[in-house]
Protein backbone atom coordinates (compact mmCIF):
# COMPACT_ATOMS: atom_id res chain seq x y z
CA UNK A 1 -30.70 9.24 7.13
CA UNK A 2 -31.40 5.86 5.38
CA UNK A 3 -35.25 4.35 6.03
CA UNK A 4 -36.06 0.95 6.14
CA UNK A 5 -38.33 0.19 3.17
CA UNK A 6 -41.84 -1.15 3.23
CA UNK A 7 -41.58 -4.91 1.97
CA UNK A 8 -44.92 -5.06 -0.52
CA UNK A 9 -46.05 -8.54 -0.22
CA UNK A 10 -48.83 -9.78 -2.23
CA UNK A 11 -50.67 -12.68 -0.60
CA UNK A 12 -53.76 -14.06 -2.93
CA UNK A 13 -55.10 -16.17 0.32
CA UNK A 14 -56.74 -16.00 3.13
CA UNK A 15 -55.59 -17.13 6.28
CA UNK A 16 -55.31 -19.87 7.92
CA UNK A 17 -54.62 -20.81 4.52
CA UNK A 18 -51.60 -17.43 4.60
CA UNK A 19 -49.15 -20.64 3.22
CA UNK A 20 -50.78 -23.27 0.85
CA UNK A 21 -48.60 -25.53 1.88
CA UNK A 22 -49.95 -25.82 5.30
CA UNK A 23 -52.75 -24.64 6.21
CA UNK A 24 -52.86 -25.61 9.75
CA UNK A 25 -50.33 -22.76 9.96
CA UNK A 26 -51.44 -19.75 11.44
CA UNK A 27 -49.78 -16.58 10.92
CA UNK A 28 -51.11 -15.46 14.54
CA UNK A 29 -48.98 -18.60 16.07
CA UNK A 30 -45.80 -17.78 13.50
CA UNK A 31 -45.73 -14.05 15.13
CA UNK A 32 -46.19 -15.10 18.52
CA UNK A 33 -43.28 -17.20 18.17
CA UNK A 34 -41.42 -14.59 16.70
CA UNK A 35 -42.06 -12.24 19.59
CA UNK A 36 -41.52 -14.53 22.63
CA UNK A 37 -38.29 -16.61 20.93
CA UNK A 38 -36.75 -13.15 19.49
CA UNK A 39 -38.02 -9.91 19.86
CA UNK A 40 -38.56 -9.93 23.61
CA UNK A 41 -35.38 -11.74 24.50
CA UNK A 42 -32.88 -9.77 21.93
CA UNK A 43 -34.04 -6.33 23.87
CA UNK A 44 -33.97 -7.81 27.08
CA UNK A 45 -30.73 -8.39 26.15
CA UNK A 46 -29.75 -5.22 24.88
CA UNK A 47 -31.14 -3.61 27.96
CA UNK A 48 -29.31 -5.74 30.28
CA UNK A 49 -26.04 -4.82 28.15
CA UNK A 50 -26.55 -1.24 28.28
CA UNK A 51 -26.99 -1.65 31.94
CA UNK A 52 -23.29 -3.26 32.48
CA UNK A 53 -22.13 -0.56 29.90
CA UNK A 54 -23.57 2.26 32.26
CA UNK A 55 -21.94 0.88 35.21
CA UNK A 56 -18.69 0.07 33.17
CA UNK A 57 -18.45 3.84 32.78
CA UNK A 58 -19.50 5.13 35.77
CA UNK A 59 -16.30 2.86 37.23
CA UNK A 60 -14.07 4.21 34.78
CA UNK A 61 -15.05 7.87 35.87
CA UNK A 62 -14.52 6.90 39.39
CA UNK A 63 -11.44 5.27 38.71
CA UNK A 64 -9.17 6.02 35.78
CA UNK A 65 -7.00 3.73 34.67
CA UNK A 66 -6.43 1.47 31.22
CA UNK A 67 -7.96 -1.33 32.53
CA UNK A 68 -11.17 0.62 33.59
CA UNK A 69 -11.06 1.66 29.85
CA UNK A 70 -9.72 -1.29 28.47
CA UNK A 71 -13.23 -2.82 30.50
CA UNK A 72 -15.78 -0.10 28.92
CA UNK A 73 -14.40 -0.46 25.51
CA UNK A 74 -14.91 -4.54 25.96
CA UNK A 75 -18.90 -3.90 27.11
CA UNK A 76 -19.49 -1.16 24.76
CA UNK A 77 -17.98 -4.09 21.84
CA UNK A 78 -20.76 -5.91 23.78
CA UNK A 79 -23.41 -4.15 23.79
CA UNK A 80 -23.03 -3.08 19.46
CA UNK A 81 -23.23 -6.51 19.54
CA UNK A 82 -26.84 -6.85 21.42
CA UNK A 83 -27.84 -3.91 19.45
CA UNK A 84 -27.04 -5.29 16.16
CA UNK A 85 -28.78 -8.09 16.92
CA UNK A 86 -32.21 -6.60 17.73
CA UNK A 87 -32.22 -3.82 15.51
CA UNK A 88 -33.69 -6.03 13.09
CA UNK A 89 -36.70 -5.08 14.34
CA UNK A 90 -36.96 -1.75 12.87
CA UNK A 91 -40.66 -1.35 13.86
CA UNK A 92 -42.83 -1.03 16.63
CA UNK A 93 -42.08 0.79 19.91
CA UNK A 94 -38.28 1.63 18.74
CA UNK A 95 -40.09 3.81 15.98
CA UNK A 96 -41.35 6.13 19.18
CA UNK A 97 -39.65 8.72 19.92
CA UNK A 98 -37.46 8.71 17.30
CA UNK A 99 -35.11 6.30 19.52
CA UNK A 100 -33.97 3.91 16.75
CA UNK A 101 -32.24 7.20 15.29
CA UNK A 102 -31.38 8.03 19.24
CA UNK A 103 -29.72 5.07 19.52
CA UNK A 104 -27.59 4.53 16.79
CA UNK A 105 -27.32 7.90 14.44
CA UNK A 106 -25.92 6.32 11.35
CA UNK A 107 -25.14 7.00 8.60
CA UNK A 108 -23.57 10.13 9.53
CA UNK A 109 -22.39 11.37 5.88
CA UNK A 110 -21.70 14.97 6.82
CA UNK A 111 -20.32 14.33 9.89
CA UNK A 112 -23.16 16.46 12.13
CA UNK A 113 -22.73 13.75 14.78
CA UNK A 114 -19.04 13.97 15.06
CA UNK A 115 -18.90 17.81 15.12
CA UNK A 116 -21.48 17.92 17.81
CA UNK A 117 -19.98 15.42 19.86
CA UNK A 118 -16.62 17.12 19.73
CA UNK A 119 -18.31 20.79 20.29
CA UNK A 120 -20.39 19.49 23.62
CA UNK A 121 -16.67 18.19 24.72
CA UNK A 122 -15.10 21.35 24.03
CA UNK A 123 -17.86 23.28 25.25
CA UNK A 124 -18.45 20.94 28.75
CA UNK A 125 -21.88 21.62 28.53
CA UNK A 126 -23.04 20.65 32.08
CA UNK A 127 -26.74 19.58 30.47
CA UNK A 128 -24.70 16.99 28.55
CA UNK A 129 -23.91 15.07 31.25
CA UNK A 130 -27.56 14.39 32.64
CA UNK A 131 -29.17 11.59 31.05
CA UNK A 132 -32.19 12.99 31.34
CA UNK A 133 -31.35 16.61 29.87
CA UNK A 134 -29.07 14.78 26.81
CA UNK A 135 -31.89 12.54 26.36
CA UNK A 136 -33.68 16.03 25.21
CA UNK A 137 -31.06 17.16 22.60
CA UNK A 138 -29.98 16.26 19.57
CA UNK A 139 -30.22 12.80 18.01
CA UNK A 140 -26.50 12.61 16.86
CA UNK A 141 -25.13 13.20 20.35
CA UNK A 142 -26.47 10.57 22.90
CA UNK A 143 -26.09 7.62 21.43
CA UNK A 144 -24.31 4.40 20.39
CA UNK A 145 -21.98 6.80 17.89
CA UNK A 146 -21.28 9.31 20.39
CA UNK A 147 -20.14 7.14 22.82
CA UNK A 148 -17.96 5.27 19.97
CA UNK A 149 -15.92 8.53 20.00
CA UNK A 150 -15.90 9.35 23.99
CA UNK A 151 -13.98 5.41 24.11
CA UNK A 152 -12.20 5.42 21.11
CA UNK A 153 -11.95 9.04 19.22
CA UNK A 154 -9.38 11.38 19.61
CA UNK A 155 -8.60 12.03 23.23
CA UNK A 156 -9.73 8.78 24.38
CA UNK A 157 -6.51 8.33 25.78
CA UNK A 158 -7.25 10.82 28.83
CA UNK A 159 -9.82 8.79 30.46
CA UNK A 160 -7.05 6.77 31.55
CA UNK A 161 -6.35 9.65 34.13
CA UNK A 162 -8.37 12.10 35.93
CA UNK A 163 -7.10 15.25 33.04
CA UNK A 164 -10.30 14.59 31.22
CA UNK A 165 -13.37 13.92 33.53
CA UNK A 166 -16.00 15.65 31.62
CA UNK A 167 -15.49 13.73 28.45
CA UNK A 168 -15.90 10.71 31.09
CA UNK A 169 -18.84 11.95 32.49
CA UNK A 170 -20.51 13.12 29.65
CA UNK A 171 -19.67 9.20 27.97
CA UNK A 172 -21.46 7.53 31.22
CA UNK A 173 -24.49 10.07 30.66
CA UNK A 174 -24.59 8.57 27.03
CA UNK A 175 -24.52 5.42 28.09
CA UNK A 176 -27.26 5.79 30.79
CA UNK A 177 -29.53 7.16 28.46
CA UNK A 178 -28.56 4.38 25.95
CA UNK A 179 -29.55 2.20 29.06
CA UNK A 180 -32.72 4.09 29.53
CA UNK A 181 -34.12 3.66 25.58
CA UNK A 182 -32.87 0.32 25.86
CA UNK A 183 -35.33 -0.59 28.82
CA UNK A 184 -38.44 1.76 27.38
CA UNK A 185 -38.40 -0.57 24.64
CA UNK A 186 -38.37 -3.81 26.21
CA UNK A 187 -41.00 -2.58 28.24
CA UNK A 188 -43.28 -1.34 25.46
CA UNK A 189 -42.75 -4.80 24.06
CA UNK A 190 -43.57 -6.98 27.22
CA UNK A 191 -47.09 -5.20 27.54
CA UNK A 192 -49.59 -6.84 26.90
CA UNK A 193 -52.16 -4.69 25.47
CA UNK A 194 -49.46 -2.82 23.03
CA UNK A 195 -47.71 -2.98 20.27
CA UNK A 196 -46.91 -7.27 20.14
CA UNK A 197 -50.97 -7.66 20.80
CA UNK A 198 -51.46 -6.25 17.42
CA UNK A 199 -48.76 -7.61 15.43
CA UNK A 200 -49.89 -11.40 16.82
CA UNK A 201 -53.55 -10.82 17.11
CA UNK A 202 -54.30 -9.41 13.23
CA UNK A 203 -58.10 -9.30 12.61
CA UNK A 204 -60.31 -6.52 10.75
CA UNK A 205 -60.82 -4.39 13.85
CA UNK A 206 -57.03 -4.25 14.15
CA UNK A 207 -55.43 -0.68 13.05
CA UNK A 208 -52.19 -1.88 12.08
CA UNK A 209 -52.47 -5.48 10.82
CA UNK A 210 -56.26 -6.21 9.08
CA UNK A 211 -55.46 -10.09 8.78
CA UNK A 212 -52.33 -12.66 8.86
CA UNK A 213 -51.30 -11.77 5.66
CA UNK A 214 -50.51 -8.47 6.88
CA UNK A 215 -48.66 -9.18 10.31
CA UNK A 216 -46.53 -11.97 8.12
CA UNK A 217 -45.74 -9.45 5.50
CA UNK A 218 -43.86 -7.83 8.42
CA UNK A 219 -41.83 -10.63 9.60
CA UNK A 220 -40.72 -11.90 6.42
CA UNK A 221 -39.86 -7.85 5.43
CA UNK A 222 -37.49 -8.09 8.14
CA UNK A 223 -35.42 -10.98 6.70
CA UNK A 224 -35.35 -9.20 2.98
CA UNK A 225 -34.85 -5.34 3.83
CA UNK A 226 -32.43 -6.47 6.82
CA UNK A 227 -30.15 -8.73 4.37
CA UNK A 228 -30.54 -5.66 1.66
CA UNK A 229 -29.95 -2.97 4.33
CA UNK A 230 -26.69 -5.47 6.21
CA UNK A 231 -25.20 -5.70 2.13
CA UNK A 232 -25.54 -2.72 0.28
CA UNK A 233 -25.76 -0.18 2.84
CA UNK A 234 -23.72 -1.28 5.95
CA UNK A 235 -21.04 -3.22 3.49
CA UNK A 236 -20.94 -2.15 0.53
CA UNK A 237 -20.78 1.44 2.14
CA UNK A 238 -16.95 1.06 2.36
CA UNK A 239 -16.37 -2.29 0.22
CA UNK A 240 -15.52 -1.09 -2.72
CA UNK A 241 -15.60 -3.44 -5.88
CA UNK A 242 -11.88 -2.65 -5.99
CA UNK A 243 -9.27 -1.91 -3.73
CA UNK A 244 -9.00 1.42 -4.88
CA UNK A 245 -12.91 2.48 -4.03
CA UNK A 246 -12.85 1.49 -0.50
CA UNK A 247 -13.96 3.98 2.24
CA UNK A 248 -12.83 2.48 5.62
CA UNK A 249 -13.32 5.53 7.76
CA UNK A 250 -17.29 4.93 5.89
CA UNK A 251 -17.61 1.84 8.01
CA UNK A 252 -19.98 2.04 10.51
CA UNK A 253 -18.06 2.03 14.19
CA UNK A 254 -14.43 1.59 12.52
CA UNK A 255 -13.07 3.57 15.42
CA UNK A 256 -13.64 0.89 18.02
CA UNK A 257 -13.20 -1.83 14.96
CA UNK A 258 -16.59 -3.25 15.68
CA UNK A 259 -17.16 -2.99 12.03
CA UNK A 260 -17.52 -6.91 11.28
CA UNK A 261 -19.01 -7.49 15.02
CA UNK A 262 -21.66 -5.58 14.24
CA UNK A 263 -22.56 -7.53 11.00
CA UNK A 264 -22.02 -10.45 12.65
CA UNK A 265 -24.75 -9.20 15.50
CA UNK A 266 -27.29 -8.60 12.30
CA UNK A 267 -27.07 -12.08 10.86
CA UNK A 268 -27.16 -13.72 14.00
CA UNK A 269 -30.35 -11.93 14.67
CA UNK A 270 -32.10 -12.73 11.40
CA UNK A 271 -31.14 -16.38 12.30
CA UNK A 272 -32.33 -16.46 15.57
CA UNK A 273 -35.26 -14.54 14.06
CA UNK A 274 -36.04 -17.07 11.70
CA UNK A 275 -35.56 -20.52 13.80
CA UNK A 276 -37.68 -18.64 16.71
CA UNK A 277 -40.76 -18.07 14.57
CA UNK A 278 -40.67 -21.43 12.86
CA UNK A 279 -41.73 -20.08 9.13
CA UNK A 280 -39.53 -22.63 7.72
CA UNK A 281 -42.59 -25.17 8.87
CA UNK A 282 -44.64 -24.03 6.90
CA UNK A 283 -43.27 -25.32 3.62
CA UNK A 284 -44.43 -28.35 2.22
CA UNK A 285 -41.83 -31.13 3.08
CA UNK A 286 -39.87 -30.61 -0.63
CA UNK A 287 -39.07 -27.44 0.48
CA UNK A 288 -38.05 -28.01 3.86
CA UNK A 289 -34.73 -28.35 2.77
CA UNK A 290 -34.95 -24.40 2.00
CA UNK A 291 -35.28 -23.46 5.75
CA UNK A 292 -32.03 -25.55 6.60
CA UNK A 293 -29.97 -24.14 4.03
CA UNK A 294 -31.22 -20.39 5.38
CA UNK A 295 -29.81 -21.49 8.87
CA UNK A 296 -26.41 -22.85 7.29
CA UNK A 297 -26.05 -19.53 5.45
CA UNK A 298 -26.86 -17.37 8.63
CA UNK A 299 -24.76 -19.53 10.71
CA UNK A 300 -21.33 -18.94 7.70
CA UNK A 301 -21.99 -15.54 7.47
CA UNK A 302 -21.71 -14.46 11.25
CA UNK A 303 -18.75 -17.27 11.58
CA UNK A 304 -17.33 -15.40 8.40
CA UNK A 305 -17.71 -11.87 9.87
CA UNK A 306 -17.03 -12.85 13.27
CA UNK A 307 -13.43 -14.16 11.89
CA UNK A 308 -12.70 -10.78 11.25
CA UNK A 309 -10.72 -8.95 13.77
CA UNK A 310 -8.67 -5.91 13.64
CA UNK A 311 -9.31 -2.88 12.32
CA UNK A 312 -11.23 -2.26 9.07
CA UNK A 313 -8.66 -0.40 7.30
CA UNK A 314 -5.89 -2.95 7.75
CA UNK A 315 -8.86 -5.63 6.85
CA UNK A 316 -8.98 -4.29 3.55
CA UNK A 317 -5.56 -4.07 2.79
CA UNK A 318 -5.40 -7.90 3.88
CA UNK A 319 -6.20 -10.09 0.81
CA UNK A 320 -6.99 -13.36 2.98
CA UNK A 321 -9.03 -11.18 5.12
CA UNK A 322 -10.69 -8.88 2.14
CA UNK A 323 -11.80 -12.10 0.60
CA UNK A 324 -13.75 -12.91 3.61
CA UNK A 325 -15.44 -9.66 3.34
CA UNK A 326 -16.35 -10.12 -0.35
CA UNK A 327 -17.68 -13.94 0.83
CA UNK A 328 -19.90 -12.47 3.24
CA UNK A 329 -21.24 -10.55 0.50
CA UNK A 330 -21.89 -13.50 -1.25
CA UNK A 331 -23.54 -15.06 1.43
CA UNK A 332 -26.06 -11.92 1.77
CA UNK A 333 -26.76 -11.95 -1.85
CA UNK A 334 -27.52 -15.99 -1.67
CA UNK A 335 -30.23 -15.42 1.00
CA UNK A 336 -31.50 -12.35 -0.48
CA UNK A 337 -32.48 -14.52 -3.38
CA UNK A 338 -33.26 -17.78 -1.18
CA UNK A 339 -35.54 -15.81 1.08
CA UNK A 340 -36.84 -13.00 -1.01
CA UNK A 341 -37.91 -15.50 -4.35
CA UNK A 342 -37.94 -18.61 -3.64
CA UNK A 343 -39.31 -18.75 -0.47
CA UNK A 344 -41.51 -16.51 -1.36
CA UNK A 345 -42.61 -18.29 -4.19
CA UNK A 346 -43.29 -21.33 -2.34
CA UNK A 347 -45.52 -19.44 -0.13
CA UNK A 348 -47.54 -18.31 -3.19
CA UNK A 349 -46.30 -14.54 -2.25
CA UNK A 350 -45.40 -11.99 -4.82
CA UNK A 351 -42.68 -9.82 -3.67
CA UNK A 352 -41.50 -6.55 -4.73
CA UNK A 353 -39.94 -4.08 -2.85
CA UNK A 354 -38.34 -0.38 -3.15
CA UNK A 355 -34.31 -0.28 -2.06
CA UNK A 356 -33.35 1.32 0.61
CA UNK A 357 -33.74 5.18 -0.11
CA UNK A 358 -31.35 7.68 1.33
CA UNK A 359 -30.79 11.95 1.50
């Protein structure tokens, strides 16, 4: 599995004074901001998505038919959408439990997932279709993935009618325990003595964050290891620099062609991300121009990926749509270098930091 790298940021002040530019700035106040605008609302969000999900496929179990399916596949779209937007936020209580892996198991380069999700169907194993007891197995199996192949793998076709109803059943107890990580980590976020007290309260008797330099570090790691992790690993992991290299069945949920969705989800959380917390206030008013032109870029990129429809495969073979692929890339690497030097640099922080490592 791929991990997140630690963003090493180098800040030579003290706070208040964490930005030179402004030193009425607090780093406390940028957090906050960051946590009530974004982090709070985007798995709010995701819980309340994983909630209409559940209930999409209990109906669908109840009833067969295609438009049952036809409505699960839409709030499943929906909810990889919710997801990709808050799982930014690679830290904190979605680090527990190992439930960022439980939720989404990706990438899956040997296929362990796959062949467990197709063994528990072949199997029916009645613990499988217990929230509660899945929530106890293995990673690969009772998540976002898993439930990709219940709607949209081979056999999909059967939840239509009643042939199939412990692939059904087994797809709703996904999706309820999808529901119930959803909601565990909204919750650890909302209280108020846990995890968001540190990050926005940093201070020397803090275990996690020892000043502002620390708990900003964190933020502004999310905006350069997400826009690293969104182009060369979730991208460029079936782009290939030529036709001939691509790998569409390497693009993460091609099945259910939620491929550019879901990069369109990341970007728009890393805007909403960035105009929640405010940073871009902290520059000095030459530079303010810098914040703006991170929003237009954000803004192109998900309008760019959301443009995309269709699945991947045909996508690549599409030179109009390829193209908008490759410009998306573009539009990564621009705010990789936007955020990650010269913002930065006009913060008087030295950045450095490890690419993403993988097995």
């Amino acid at each position: 599995m791929l991990k997140r790298s630690a963003l090493v940021l180098v800040l030579p002040l003290a706070l208040l004074s964490v930005f030179p530019a402004s030193a009425a700035v607090k780093a406390s106040d940028i957090i906050q901001r960051a946590i009530d605008g974004f982090v709070r609302p985007a798995y709010a969000d995701l819980h309340q998505h994983a909630e209409t999900l559940t209930k999409a496929m209990h109906k669908l179990c109840e009833a067969p038919s295609q438009g049952e399916l036809d409505a699960a596949r839409a709030e499943f779209s929906a909810t990889v959408y919710a997801w990709s937007s808050a799982e930014i936020i690679g830290f904190g209580p979605i680090k527990e439990n190992n439930l960022l892996e439980r939720i989404l198991y990706w990438p899956d380069r040997k296929g362990l997932g796959l062949k467990q999700v197709q063994a528990v169907l072949s199997a029916e194993d009645p613990n499988a279709i217990n929230p509660a007891q899945l929530a106890g197995k293995s990673i690969a199996m009772q998540g976002l993935g898993a439930l990709e192949f219940v709607l949209f793998g081979d056999g999909a076709d059967a939840l239509t009618g009643k042939d199939d109803p412990y692939r059904c059943a087994y797809g709703a107890a996904v999706a309820g325990n999808i529901e119930t990580m959803a909601s565990d980590v909204s919750t650890a976020w909302n209280k108020p003595d846990g995890f968001a007290a540190l990050w926005a309260n940093p201070g020397p008797q803090n275990a996690l964050y020892r000043d502002g330099n620390e708990a900003v570090t964190e933020l502004v790691g999310v905006f350069i290891n997400e826009l690293e992790m969104v182009r060369d690993v979730r991208l460029k992991g079936f782009l290939g620099a030529k036709p001939d290299a691509d790998k569409p069945k390497q693009a993460i949920y091609w099945r259910s062609q939620n491929t550019a969705n879901a990069l369109a989800g990341n970007l728009a959380g890393i805007d909403a991300l960035f105009q929640a917390s405010k940073l871009g206030d902290a520059l000095p008013p030459d530079a303010r121009w810098m914040a703006e032109s991170i929003h237009i870029q954000l803004v192109n990129g998900v309008a760019t990926a959301k443009s995309i429809q269709g699945p991947i495969d045909k996508t690549l073979t599409d030179p109009a749509l390829r193209e908008k692929l490759e410009h998306f890339a573009l539009i990564t690497s621009s705010l990789s270098t936007l955020i990650g030097t010269r913002l930065t640099d006009e913060f008087g922080l030295t950045a450095g930091f490890s690419s993403l490592d993988g097995d």
